[in-house]
PDB file of N, CA and C in Angstrom:
ATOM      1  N   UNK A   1      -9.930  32.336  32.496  1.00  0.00           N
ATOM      2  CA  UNK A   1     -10.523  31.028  32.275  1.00  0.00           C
ATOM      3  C   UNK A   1     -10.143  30.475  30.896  1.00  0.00           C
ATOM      4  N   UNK A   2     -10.315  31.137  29.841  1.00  0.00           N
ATOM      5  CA  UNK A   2      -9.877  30.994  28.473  1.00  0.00           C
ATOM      6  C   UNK A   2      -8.418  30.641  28.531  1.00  0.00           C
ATOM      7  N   UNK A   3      -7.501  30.991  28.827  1.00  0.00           N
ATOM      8  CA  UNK A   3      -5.925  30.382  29.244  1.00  0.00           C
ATOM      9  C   UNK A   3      -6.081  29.333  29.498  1.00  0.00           C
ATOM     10  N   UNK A   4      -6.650  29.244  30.658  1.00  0.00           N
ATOM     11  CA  UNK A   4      -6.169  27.917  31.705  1.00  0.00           C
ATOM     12  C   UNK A   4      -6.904  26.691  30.050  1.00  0.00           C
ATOM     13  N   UNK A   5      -8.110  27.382  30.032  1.00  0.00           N
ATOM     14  CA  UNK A   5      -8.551  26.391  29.084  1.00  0.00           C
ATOM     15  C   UNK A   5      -7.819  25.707  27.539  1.00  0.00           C
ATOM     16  N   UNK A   6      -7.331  27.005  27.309  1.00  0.00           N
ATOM     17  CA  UNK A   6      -6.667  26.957  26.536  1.00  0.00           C
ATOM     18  C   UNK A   6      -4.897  25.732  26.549  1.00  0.00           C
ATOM     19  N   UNK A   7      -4.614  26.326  27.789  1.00  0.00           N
ATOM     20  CA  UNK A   7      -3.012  25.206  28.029  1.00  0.00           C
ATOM     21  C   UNK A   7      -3.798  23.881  28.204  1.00  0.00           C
ATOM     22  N   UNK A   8      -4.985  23.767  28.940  1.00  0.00           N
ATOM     23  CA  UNK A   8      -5.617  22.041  29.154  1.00  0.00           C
ATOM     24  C   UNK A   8      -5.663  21.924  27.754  1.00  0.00           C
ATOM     25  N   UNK A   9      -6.200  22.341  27.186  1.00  0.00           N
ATOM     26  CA  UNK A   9      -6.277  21.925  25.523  1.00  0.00           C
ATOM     27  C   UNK A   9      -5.175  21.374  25.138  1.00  0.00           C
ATOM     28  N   UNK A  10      -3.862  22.309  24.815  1.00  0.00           N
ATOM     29  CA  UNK A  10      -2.670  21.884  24.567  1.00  0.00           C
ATOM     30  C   UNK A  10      -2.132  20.823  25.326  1.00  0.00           C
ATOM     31  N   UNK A  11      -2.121  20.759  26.525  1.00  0.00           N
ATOM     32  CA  UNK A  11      -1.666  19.347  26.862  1.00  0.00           C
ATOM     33  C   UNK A  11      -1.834  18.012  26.540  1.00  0.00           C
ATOM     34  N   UNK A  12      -3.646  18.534  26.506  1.00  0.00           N
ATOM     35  CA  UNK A  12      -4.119  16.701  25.991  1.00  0.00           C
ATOM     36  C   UNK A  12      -3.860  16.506  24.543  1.00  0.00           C
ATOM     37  N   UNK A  13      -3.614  17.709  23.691  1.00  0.00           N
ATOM     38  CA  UNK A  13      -3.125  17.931  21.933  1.00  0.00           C
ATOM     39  C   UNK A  13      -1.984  16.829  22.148  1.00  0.00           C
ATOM     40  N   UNK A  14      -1.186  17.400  23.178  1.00  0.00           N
ATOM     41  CA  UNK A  14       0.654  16.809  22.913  1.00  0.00           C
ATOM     42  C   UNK A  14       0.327  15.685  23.680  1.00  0.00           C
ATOM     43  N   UNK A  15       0.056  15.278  24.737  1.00  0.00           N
ATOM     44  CA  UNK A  15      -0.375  13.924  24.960  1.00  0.00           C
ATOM     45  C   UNK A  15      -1.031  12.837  24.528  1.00  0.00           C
ATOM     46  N   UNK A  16      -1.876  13.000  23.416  1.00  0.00           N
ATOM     47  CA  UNK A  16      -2.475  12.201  22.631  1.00  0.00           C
ATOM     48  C   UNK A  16      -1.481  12.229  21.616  1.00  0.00           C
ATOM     49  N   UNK A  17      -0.292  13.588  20.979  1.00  0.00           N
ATOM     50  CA  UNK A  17       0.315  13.116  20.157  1.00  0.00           C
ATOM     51  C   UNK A  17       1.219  12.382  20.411  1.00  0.00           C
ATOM     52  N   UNK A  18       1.923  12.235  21.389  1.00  0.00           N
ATOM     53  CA  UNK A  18       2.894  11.570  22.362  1.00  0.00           C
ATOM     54  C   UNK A  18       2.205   9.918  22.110  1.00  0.00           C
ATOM     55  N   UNK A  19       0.962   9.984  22.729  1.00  0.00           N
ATOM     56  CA  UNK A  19       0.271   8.520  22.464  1.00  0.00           C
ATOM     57  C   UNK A  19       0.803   8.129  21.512  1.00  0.00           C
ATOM     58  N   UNK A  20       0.083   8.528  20.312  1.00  0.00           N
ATOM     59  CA  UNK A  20      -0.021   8.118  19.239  1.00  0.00           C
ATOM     60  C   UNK A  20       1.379   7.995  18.578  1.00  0.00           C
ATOM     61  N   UNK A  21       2.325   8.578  18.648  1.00  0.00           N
ATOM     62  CA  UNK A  21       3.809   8.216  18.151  1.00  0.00           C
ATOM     63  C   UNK A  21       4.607   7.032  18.827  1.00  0.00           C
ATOM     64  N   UNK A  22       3.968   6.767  20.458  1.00  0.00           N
ATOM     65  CA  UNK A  22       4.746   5.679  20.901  1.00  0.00           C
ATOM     66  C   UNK A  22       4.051   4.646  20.669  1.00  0.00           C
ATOM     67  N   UNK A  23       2.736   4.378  19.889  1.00  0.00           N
ATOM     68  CA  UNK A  23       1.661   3.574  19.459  1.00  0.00           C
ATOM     69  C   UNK A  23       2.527   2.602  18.167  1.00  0.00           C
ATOM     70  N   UNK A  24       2.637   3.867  17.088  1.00  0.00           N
ATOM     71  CA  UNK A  24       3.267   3.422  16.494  1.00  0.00           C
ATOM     72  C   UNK A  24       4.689   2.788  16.166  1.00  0.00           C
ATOM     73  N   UNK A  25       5.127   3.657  16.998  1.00  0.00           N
ATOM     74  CA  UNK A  25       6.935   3.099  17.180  1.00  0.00           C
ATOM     75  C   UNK A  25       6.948   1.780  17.680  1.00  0.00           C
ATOM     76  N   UNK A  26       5.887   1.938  18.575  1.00  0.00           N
ATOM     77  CA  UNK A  26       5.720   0.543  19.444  1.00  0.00           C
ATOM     78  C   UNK A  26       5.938  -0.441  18.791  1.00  0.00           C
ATOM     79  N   UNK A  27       4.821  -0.750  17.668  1.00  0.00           N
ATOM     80  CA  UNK A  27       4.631  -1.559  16.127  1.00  0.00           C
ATOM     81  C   UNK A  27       5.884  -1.812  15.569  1.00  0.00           C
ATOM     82  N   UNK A  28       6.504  -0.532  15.124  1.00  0.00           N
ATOM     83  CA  UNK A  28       7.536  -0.149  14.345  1.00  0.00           C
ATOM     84  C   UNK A  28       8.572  -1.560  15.129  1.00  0.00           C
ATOM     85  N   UNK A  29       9.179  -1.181  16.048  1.00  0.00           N
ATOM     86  CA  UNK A  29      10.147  -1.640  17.027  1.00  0.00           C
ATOM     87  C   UNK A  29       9.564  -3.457  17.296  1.00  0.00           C
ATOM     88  N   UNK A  30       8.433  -3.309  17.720  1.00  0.00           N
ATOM     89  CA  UNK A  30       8.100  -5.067  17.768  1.00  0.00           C
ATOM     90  C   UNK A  30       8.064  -5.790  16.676  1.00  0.00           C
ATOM     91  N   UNK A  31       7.763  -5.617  15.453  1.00  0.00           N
ATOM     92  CA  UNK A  31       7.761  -6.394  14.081  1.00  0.00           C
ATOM     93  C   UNK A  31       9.390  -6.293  13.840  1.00  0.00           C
ATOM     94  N   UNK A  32       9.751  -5.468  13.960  1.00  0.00           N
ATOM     95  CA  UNK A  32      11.949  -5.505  13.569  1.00  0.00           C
ATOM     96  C   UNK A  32      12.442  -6.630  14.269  1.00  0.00           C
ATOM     97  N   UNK A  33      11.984  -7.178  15.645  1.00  0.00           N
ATOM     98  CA  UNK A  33      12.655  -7.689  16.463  1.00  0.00           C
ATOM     99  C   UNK A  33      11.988  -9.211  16.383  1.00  0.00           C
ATOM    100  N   UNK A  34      10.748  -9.329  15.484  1.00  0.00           N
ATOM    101  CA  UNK A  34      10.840 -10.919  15.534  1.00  0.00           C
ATOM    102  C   UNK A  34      11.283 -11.041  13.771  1.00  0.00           C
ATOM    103  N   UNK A  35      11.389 -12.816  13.572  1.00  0.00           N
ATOM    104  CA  UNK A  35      12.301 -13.238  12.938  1.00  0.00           C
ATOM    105  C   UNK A  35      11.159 -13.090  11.844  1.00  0.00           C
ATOM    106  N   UNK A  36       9.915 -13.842  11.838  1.00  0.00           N
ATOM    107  CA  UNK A  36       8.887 -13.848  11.352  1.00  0.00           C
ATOM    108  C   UNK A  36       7.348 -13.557  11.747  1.00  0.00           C
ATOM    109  N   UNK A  37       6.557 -13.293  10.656  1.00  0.00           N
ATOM    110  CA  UNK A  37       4.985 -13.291  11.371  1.00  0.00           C
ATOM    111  C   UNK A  37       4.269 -14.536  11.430  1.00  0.00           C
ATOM    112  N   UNK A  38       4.180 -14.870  12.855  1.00  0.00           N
ATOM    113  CA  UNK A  38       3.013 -16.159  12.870  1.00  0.00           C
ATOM    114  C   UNK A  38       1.962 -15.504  11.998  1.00  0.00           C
ATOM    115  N   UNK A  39       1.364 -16.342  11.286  1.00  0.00           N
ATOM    116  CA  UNK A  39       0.305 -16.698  10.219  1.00  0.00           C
ATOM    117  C   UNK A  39      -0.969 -16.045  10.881  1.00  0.00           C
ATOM    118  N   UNK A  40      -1.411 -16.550  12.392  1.00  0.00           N
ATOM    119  CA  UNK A  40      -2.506 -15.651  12.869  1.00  0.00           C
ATOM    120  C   UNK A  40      -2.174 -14.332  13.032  1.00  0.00           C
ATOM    121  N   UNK A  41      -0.935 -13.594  13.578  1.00  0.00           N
ATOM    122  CA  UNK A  41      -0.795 -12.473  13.994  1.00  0.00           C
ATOM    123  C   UNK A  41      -0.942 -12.145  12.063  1.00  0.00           C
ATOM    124  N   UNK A  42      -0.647 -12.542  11.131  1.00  0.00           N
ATOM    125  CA  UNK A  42      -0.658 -12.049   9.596  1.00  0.00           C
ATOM    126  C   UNK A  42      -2.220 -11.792   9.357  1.00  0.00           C
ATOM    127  N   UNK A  43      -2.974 -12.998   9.565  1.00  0.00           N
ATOM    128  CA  UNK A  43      -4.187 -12.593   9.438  1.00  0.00           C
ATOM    129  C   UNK A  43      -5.026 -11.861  10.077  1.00  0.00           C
ATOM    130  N   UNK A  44      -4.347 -11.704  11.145  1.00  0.00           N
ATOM    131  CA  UNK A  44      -5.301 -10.507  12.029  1.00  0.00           C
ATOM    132  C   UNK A  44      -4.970  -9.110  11.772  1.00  0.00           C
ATOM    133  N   UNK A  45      -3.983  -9.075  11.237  1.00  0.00           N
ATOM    134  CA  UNK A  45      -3.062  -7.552  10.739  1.00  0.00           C
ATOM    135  C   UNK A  45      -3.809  -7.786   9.133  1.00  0.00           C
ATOM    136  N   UNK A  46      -3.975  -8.693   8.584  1.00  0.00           N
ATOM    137  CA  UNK A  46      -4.547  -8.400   7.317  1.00  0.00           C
ATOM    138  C   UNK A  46      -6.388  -7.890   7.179  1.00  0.00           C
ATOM    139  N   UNK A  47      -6.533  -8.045   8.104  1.00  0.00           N
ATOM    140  CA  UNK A  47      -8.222  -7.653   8.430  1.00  0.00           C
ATOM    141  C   UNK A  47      -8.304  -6.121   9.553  1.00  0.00           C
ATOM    142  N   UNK A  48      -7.409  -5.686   9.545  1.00  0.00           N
ATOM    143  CA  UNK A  48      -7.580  -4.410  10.271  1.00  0.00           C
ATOM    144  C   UNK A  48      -8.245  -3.073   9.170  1.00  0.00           C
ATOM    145  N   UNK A  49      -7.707  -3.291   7.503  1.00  0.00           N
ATOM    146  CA  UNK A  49      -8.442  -2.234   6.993  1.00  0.00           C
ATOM    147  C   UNK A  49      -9.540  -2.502   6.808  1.00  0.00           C
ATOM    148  N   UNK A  50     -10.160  -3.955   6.307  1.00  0.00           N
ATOM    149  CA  UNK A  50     -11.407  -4.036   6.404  1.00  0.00           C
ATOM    150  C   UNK A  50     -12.338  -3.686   7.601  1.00  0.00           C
ATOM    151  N   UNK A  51     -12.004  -4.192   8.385  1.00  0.00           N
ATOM    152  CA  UNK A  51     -12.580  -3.479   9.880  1.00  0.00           C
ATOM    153  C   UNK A  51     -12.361  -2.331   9.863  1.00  0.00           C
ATOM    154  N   UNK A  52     -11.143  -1.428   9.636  1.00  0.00           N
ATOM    155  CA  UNK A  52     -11.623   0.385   9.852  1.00  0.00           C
ATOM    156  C   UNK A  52     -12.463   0.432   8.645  1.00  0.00           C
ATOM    157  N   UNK A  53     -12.441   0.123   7.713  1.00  0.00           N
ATOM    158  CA  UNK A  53     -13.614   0.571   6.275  1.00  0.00           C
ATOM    159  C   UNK A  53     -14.968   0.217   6.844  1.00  0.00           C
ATOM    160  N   UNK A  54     -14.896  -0.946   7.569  1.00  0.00           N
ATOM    161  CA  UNK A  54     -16.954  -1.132   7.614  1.00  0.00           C
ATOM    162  C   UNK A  54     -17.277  -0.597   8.971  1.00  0.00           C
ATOM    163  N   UNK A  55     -15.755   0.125   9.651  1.00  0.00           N
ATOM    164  CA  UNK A  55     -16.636   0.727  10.942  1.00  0.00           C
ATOM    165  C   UNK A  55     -16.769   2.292  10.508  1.00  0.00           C
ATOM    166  N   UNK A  56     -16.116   2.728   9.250  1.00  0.00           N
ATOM    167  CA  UNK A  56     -16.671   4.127   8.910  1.00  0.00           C
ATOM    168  C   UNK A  56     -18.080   3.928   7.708  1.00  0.00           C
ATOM    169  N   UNK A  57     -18.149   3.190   7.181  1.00  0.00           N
ATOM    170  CA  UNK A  57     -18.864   3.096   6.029  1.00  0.00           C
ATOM    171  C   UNK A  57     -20.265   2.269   6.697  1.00  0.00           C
ATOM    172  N   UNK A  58     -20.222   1.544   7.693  1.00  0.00           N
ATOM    173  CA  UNK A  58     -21.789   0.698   8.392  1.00  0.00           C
ATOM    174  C   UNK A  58     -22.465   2.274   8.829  1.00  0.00           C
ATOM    175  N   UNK A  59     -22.164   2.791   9.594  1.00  0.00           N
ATOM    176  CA  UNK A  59     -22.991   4.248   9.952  1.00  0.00           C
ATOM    177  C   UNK A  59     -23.738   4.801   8.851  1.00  0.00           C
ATOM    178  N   UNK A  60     -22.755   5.006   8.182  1.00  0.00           N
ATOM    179  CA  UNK A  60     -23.611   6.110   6.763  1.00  0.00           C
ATOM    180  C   UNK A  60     -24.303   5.209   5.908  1.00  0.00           C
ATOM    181  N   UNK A  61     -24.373   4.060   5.178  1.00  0.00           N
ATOM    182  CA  UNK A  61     -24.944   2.782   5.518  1.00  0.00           C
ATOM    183  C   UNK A  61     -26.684   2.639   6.026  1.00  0.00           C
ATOM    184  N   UNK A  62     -26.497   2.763   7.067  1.00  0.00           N
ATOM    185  CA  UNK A  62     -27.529   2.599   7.699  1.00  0.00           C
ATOM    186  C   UNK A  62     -28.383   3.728   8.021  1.00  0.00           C
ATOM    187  N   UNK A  63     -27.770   4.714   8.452  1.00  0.00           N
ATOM    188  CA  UNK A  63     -28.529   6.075   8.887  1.00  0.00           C
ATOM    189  C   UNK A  63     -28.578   7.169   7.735  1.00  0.00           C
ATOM    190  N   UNK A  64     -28.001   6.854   6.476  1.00  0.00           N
ATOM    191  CA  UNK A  64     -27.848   7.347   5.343  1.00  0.00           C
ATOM    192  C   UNK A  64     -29.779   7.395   4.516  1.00  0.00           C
ATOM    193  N   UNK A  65     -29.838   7.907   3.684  1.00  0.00           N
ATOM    194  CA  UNK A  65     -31.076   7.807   2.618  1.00  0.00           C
ATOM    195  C   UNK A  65     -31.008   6.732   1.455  1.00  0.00           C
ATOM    196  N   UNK A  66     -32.116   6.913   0.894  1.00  0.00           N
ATOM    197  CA  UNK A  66     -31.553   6.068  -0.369  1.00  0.00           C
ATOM    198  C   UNK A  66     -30.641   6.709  -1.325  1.00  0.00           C
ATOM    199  N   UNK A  67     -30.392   7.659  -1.442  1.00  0.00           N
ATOM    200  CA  UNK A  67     -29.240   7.871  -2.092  1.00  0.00           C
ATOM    201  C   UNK A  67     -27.697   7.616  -1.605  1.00  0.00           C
ATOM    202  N   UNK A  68     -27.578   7.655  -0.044  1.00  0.00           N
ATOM    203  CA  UNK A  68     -26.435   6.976   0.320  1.00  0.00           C
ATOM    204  C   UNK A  68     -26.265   5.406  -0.313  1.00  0.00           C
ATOM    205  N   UNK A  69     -27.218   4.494   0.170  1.00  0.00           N
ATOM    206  CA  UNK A  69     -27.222   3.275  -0.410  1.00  0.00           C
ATOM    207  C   UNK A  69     -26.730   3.227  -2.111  1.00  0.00           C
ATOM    208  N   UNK A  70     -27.833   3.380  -2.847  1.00  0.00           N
ATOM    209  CA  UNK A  70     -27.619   3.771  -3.815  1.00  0.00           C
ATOM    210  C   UNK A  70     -26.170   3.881  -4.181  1.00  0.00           C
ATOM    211  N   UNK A  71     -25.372   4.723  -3.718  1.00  0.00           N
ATOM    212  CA  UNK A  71     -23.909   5.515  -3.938  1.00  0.00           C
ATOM    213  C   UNK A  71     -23.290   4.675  -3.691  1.00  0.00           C
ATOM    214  N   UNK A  72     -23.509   3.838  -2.393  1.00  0.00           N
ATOM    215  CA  UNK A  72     -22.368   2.543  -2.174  1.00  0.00           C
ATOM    216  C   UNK A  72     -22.516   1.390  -2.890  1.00  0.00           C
ATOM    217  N   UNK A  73     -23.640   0.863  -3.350  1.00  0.00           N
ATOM    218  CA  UNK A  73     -24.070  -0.175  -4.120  1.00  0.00           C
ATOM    219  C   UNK A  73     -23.383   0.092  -5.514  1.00  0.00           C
ATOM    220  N   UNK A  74     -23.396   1.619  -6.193  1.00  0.00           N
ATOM    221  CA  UNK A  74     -22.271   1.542  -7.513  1.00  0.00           C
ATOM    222  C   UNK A  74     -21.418   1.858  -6.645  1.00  0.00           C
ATOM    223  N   UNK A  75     -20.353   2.564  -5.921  1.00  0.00           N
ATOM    224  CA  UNK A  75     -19.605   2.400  -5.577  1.00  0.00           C
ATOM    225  C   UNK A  75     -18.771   1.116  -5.291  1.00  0.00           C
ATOM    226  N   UNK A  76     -19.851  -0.309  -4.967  1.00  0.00           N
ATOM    227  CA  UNK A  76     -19.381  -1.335  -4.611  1.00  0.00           C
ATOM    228  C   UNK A  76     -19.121  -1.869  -6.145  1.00  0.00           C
ATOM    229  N   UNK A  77     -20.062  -1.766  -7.082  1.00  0.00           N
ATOM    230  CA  UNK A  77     -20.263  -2.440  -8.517  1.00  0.00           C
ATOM    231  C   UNK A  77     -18.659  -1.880  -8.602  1.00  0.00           C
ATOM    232  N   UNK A  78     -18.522  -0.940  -8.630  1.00  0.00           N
ATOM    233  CA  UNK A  78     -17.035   0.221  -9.601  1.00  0.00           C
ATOM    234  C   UNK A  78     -15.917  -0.531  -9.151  1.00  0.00           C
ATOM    235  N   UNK A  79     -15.839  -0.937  -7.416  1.00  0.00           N
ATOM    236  CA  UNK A  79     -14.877  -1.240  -6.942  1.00  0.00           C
ATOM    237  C   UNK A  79     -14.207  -3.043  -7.676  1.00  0.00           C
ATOM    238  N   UNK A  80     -14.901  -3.473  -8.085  1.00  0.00           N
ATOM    239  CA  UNK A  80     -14.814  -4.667  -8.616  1.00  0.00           C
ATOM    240  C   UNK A  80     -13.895  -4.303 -10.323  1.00  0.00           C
ATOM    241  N   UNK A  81     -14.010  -3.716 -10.169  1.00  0.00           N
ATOM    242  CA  UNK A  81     -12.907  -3.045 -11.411  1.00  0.00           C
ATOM    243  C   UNK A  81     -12.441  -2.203 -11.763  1.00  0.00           C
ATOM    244  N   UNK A  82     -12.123  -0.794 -10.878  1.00  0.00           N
ATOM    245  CA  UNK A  82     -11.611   0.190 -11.044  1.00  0.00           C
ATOM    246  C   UNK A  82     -10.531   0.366  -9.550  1.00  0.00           C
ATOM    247  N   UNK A  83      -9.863   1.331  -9.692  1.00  0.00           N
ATOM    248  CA  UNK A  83      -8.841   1.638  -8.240  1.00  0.00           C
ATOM    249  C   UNK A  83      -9.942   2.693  -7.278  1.00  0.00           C
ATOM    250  N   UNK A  84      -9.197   2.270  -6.285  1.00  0.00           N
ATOM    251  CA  UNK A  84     -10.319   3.525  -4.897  1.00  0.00           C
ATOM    252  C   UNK A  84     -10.669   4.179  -5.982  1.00  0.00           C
ATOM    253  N   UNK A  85      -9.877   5.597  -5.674  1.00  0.00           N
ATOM    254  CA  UNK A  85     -10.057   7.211  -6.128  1.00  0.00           C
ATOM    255  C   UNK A  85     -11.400   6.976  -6.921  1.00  0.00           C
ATOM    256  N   UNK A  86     -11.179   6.038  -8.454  1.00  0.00           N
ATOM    257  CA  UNK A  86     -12.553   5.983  -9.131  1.00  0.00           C
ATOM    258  C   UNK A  86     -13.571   5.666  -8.430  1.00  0.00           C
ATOM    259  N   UNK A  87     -13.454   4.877  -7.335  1.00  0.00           N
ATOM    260  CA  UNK A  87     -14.452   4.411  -6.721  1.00  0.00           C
ATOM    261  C   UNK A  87     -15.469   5.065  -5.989  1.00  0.00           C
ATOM    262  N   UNK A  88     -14.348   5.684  -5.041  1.00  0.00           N
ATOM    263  CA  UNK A  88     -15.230   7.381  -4.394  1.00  0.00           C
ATOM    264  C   UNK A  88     -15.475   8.411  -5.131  1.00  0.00           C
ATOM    265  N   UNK A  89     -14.914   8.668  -6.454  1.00  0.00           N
ATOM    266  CA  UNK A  89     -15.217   9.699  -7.141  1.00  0.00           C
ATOM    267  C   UNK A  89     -17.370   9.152  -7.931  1.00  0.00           C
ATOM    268  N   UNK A  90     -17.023   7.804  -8.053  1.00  0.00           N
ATOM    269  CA  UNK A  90     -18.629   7.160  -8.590  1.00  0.00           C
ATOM    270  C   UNK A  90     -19.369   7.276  -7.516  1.00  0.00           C
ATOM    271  N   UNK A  91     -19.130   6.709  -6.490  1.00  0.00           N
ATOM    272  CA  UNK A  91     -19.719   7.094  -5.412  1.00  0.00           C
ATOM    273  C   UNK A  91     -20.763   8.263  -4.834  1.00  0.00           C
ATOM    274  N   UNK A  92     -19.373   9.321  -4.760  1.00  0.00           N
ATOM    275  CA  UNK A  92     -19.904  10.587  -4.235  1.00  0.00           C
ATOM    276  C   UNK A  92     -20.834  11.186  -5.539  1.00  0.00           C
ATOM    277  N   UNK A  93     -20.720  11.307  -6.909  1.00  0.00           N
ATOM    278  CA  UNK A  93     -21.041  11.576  -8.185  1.00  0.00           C
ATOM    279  C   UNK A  93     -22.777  11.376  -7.957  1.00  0.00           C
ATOM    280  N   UNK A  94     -22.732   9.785  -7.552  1.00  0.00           N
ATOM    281  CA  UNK A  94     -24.016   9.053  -7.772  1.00  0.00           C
ATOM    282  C   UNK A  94     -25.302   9.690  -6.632  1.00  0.00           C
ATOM    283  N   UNK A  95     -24.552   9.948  -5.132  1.00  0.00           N
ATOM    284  CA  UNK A  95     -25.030  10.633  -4.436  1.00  0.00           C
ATOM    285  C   UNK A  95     -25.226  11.900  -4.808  1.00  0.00           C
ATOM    286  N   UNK A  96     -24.093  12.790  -4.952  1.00  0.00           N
ATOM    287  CA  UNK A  96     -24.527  13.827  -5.118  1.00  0.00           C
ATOM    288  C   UNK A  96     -25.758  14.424  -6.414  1.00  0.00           C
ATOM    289  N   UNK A  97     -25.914  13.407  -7.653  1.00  0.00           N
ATOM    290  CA  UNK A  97     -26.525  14.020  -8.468  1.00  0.00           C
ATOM    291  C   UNK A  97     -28.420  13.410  -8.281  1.00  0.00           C
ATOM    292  N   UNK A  98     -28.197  12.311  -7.632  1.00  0.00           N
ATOM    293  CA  UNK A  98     -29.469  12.166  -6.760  1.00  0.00           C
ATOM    294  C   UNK A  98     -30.065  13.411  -6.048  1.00  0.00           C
ATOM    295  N   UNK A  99     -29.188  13.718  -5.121  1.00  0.00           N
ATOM    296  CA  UNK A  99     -29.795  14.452  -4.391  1.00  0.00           C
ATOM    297  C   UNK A  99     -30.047  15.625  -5.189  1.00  0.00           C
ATOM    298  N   UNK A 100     -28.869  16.349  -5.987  1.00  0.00           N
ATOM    299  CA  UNK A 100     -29.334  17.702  -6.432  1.00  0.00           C
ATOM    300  C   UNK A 100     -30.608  17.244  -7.763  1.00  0.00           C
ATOM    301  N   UNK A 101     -30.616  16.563  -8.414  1.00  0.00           N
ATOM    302  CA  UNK A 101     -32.037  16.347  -9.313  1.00  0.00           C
ATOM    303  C   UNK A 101     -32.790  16.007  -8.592  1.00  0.00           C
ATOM    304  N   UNK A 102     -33.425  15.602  -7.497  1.00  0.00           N
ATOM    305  CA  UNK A 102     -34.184  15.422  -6.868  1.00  0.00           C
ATOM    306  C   UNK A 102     -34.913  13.207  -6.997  1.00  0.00           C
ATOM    307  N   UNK A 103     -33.802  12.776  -7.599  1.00  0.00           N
ATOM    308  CA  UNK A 103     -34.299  11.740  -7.995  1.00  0.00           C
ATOM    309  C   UNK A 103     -34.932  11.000  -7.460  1.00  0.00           C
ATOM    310  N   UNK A 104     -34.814  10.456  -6.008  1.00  0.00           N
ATOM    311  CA  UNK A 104     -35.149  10.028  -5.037  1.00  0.00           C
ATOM    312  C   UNK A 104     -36.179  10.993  -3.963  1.00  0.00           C
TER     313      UNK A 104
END
């Protein structure tokens, strides 16, 4: 049973990686072949990281404590003038020393 389970595993591994490489090539290959980007297809490609950022960051957000909040609120202050890395490094800092002093 562990085999069989085991090769189903591997298949859907290489089939999702399979997905995911002709996902991208896909991209790759359709942007080469036009001349330019219509302006909507630009702005809709320019709002895709914001959308993956507030669909990982709304969860923890919301179902988070006050020290999550907290952490993103300087995290958000930091981001207004520092690069990422500093940003998550204030972040996680602010959370983590909440929680271990017990501040909250």
């Amino acid at each position: 049973m562990s085999d069989m389970l085991h090769a189903d595993t591997m298949i859907l591994i290489a089939l999702a990686a399979i997905a995911t490489y002709l996902t991208r090539i896909g991209g790759y290959v359709l942007m080469t072949r036009m001349k330019s980007i219509p302006p909507r297809m630009e702005a809709g490609l320019n709002a895709v990281p914001v959308a993956v950022l507030t669909t990982l960051v709304a969860p923890a957000f919301f179902e988070g404590g006050y020290e999550v909040k907290i952490g993103m609120v300087a995290a958000l202050l930091v981001c207004l003038r520092f690069p990422g890395l500093t940003m998550l490094a204030i972040g996680w800092a602010v959370v983590i020393a909440i929680r271990h002093f017990g501040l909250l």
